[in-house]
Protein backbone atom coordinates (compact mmCIF):
# COMPACT_ATOMS: atom_id res chain seq x y z
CA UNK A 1 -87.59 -40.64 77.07
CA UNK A 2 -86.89 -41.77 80.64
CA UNK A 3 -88.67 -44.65 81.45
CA UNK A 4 -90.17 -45.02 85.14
CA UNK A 5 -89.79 -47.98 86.80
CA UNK A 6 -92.81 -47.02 89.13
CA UNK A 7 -95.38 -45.15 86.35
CA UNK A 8 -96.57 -41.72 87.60
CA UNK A 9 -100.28 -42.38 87.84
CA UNK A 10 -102.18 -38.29 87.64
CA UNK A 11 -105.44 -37.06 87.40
CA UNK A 12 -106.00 -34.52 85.01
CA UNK A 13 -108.48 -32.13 83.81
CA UNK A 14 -107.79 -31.80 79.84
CA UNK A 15 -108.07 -28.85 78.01
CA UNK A 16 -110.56 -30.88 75.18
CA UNK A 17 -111.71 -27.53 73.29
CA UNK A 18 -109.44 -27.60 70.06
CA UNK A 19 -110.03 -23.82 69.47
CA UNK A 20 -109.18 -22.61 72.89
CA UNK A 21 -106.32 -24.62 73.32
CA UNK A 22 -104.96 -23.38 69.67
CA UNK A 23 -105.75 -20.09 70.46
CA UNK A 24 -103.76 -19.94 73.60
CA UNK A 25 -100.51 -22.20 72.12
CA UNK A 26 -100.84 -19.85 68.60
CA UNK A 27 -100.66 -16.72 70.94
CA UNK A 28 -97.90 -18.03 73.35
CA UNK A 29 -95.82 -19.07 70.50
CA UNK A 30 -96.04 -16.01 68.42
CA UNK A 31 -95.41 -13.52 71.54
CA UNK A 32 -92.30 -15.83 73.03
CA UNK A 33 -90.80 -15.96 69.02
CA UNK A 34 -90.57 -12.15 68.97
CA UNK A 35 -87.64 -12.49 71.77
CA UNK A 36 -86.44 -16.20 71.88
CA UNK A 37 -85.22 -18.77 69.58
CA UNK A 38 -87.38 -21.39 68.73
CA UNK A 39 -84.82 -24.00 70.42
CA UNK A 40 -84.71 -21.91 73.62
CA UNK A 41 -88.57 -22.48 73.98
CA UNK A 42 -90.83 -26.23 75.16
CA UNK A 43 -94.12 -25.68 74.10
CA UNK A 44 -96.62 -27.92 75.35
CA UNK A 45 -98.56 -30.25 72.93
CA UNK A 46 -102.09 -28.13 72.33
CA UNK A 47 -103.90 -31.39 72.11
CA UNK A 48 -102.74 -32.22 75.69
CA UNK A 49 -102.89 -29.12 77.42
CA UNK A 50 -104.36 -30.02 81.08
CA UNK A 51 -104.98 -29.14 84.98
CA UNK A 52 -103.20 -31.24 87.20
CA UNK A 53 -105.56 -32.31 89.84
CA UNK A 54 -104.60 -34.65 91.99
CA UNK A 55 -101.01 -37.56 92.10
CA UNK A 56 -101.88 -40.84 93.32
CA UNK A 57 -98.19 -41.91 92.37
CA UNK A 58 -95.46 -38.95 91.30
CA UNK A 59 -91.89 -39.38 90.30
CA UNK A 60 -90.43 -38.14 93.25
CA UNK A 61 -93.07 -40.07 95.80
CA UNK A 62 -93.54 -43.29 93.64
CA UNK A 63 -96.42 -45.11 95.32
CA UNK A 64 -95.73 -49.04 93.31
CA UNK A 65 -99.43 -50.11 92.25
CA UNK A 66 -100.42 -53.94 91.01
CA UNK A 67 -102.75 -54.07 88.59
CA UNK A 68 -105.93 -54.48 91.32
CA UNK A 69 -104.99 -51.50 92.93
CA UNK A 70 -104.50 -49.06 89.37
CA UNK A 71 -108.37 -50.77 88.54
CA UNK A 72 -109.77 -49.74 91.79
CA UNK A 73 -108.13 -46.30 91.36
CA UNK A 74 -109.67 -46.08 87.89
CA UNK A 75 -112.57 -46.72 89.49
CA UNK A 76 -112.41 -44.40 92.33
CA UNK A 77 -111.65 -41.72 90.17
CA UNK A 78 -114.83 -42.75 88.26
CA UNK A 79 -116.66 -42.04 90.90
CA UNK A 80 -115.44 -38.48 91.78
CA UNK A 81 -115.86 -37.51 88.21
CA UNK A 82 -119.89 -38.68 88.42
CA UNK A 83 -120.73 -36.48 91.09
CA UNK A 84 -118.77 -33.25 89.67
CA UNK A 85 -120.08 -31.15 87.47
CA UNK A 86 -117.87 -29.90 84.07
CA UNK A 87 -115.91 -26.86 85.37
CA UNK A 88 -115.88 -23.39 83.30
CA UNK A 89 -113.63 -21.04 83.56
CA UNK A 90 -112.35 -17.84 81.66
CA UNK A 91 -108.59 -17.41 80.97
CA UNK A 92 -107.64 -14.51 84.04
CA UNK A 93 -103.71 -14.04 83.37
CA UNK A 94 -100.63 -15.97 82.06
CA UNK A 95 -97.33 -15.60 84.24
CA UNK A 96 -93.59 -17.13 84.32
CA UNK A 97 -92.60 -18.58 87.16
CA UNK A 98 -88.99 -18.23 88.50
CA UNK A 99 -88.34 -21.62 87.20
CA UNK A 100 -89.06 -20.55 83.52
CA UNK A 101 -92.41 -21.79 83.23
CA UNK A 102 -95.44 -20.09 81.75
CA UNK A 103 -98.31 -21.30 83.03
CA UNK A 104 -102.17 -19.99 82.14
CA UNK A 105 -104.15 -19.04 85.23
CA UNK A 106 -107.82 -19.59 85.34
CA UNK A 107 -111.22 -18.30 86.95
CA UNK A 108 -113.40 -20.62 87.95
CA UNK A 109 -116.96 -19.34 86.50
CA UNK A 110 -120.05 -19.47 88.79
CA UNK A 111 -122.28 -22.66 88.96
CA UNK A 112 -119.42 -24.57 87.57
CA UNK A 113 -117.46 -27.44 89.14
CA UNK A 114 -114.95 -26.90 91.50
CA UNK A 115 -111.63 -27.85 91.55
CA UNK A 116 -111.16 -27.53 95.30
CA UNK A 117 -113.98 -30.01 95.54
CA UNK A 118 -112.85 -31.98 93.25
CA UNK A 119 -109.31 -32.25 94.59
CA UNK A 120 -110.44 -32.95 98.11
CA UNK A 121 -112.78 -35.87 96.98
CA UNK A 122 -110.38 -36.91 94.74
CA UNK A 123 -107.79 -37.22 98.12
CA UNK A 124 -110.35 -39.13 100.00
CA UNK A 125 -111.30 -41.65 96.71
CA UNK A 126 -107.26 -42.65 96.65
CA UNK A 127 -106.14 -43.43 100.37
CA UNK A 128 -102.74 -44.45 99.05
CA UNK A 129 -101.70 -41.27 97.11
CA UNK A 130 -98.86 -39.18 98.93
CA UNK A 131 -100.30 -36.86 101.60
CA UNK A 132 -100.95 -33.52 100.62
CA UNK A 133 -97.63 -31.95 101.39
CA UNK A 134 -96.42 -34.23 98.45
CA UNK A 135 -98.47 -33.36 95.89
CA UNK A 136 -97.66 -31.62 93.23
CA UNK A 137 -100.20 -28.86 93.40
CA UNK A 138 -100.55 -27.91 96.70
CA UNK A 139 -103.12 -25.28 97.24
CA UNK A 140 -105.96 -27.07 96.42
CA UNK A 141 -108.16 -23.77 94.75
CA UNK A 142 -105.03 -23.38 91.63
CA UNK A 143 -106.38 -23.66 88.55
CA UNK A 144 -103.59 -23.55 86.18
CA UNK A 145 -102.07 -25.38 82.58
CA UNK A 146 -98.40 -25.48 81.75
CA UNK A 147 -97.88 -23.54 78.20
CA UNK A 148 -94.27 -23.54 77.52
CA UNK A 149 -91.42 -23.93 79.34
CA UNK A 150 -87.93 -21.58 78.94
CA UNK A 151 -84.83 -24.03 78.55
CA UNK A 152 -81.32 -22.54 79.26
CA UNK A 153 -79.22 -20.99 78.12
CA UNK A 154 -82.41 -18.74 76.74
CA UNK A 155 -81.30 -17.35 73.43
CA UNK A 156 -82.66 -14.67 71.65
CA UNK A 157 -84.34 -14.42 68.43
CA UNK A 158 -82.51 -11.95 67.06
CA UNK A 159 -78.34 -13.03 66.95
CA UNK A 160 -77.84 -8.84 66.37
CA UNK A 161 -79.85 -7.28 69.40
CA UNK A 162 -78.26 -4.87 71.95
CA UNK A 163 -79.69 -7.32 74.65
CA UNK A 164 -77.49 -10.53 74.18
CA UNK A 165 -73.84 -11.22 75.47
CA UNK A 166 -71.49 -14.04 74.24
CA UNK A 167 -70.63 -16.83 76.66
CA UNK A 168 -68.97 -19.20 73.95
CA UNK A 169 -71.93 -20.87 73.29
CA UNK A 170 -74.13 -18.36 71.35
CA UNK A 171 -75.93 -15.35 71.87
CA UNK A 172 -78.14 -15.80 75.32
CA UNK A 173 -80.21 -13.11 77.22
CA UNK A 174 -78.51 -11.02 79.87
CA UNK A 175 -81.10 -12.39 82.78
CA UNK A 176 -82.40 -8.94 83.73
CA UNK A 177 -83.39 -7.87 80.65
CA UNK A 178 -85.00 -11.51 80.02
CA UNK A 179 -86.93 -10.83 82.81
CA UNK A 180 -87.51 -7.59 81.64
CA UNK A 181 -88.88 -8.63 78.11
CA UNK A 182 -90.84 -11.92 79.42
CA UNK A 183 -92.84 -9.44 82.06
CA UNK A 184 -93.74 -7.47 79.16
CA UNK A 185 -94.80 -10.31 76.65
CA UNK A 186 -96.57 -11.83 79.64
CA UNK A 187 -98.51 -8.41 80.29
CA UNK A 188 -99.47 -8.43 76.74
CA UNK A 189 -100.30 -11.94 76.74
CA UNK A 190 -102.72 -11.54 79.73
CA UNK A 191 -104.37 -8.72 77.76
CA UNK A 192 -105.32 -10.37 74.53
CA UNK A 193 -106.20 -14.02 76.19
CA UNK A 194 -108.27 -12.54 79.45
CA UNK A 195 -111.27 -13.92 79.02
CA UNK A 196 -110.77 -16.89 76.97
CA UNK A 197 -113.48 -18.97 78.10
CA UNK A 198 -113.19 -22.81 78.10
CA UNK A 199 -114.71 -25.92 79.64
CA UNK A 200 -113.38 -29.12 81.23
CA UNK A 201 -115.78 -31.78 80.80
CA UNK A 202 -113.21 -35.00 81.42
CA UNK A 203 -111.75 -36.15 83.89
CA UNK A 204 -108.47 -38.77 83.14
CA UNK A 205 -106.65 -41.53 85.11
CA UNK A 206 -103.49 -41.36 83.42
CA UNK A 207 -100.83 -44.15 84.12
CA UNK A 208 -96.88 -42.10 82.65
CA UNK A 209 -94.93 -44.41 81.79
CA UNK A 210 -92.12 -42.36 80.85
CA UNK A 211 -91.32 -39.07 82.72
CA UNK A 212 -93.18 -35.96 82.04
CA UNK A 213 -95.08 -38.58 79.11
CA UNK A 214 -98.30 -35.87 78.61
CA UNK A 215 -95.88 -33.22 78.27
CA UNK A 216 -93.03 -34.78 76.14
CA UNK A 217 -95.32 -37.14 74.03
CA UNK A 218 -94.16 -39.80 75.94
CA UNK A 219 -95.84 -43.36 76.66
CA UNK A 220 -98.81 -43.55 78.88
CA UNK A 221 -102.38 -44.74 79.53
CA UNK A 222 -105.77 -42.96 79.70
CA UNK A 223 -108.41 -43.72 81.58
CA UNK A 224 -111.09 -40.67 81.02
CA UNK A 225 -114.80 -40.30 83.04
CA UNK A 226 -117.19 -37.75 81.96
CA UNK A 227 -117.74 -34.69 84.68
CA UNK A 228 -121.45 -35.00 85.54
CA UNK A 229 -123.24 -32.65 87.51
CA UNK A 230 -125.33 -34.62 90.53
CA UNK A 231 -129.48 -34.79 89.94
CA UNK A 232 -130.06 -32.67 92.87
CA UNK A 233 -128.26 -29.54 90.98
């Protein structure tokens, strides 16, 4: 693990439903081991699936925080998360970016909280987060978790299929086909998941101490808030 000198400091929406978060890693696992090795593939942790909402400090724009300032963020975020209410939303597609990363999109459900709310409160509650053209996510209506990741060289599952080549260090994917077989799986993955209905109902202050720490089990700090819908609603 790398440890940050300046701790990443996110707000996420966790994925807290056991059985929709198994279902979707259990499906993502079995359709990627069909055509890549197991050591080809990062598979997020299930139990820490999440939305990235918001970045009031990221690796790349580290925003250095005393321990007044992470307290009043806690509490700002607090805040946000009492006037929101839990957001719903059904599983719409999965897709692989061109970095190698499979992400699962969602659709926000009717009467439910909104991320695009909740991200623009969420930018006026923490004045000293980097602007929006920093952040991490920045169209503020994406609704999206991180599943797996491809590493490289991609390997495939089978050391005897017609679609691998030798480069001296094992059998890896020609990149066509890869992108040929991933479109598929991710077609078929879409398919079976669409629908998938889950809700968010927290709403976490995490502090990262090391890089990536919700993703590669890594050191950090939660601070969650319950989503509560206002009285008026």
């Amino acid at each position: 693990m790398l440890l940050l000198q300046t701790p990443v400091r996110a707000v996420v929406l966790p994925l807290l439903q056991h059985e929709a978060a198994l279902q979707l890693h259990t499906a993502v696992r079995h359709a990627l081991q069909q055509i890549l090795a197991d050591e080809s593939i990062w598979y997020q942790d299930p139990t820490l699936m999440h939305a990235t909402m918001y970045h009031a400090s990221d690796y790349k724009d580290p925003v250095p925080a005393d321990q007044h300032l992470v307290a009043t963020e806690v509490a700002a975020v607090a805040g946000v998360a009492s006037r929101i209410c839990p957001v719903q939303a059904a599983l719409d597609r999965l897709v692989i970016t061109s970095t190698g990363v499979l992400v699962a999109c969602w659709q926000v459900l009717p009467r439910s909280g909104d991320p695009a709310t909740l991200r623009a409160q969420l930018k006026s509650a923490l004045p000293h987060a980097p602007p929006p053209e920093q952040q991490v996510v920045q169209d503020n209506a994406v609704f999206h978790i991180t599943v797996a990741r491809l590493l490289a060289p991609a390997q495939h599952a089978l050391p005897d299929h017609g679609a691998i080549t030798s480069n001296g260090a094992g059998q890896v994917w020609d990149t066509k086909l890869l992108q040929q077989a991933l479109q598929e799986v991710m077609e078929d993955l879409s398919d079976e998941l669409c629908g998938l209905i889950a809700e968010f109902d927290e709403l976490w202050y995490v502090e990262e101490q090391d890089l990536l720490a919700l993703g590669l089990g890594g050191s950090y700090v939660k601070h969650a808030s319950a989503l509560h819908c206002p009285l008026s609603l």
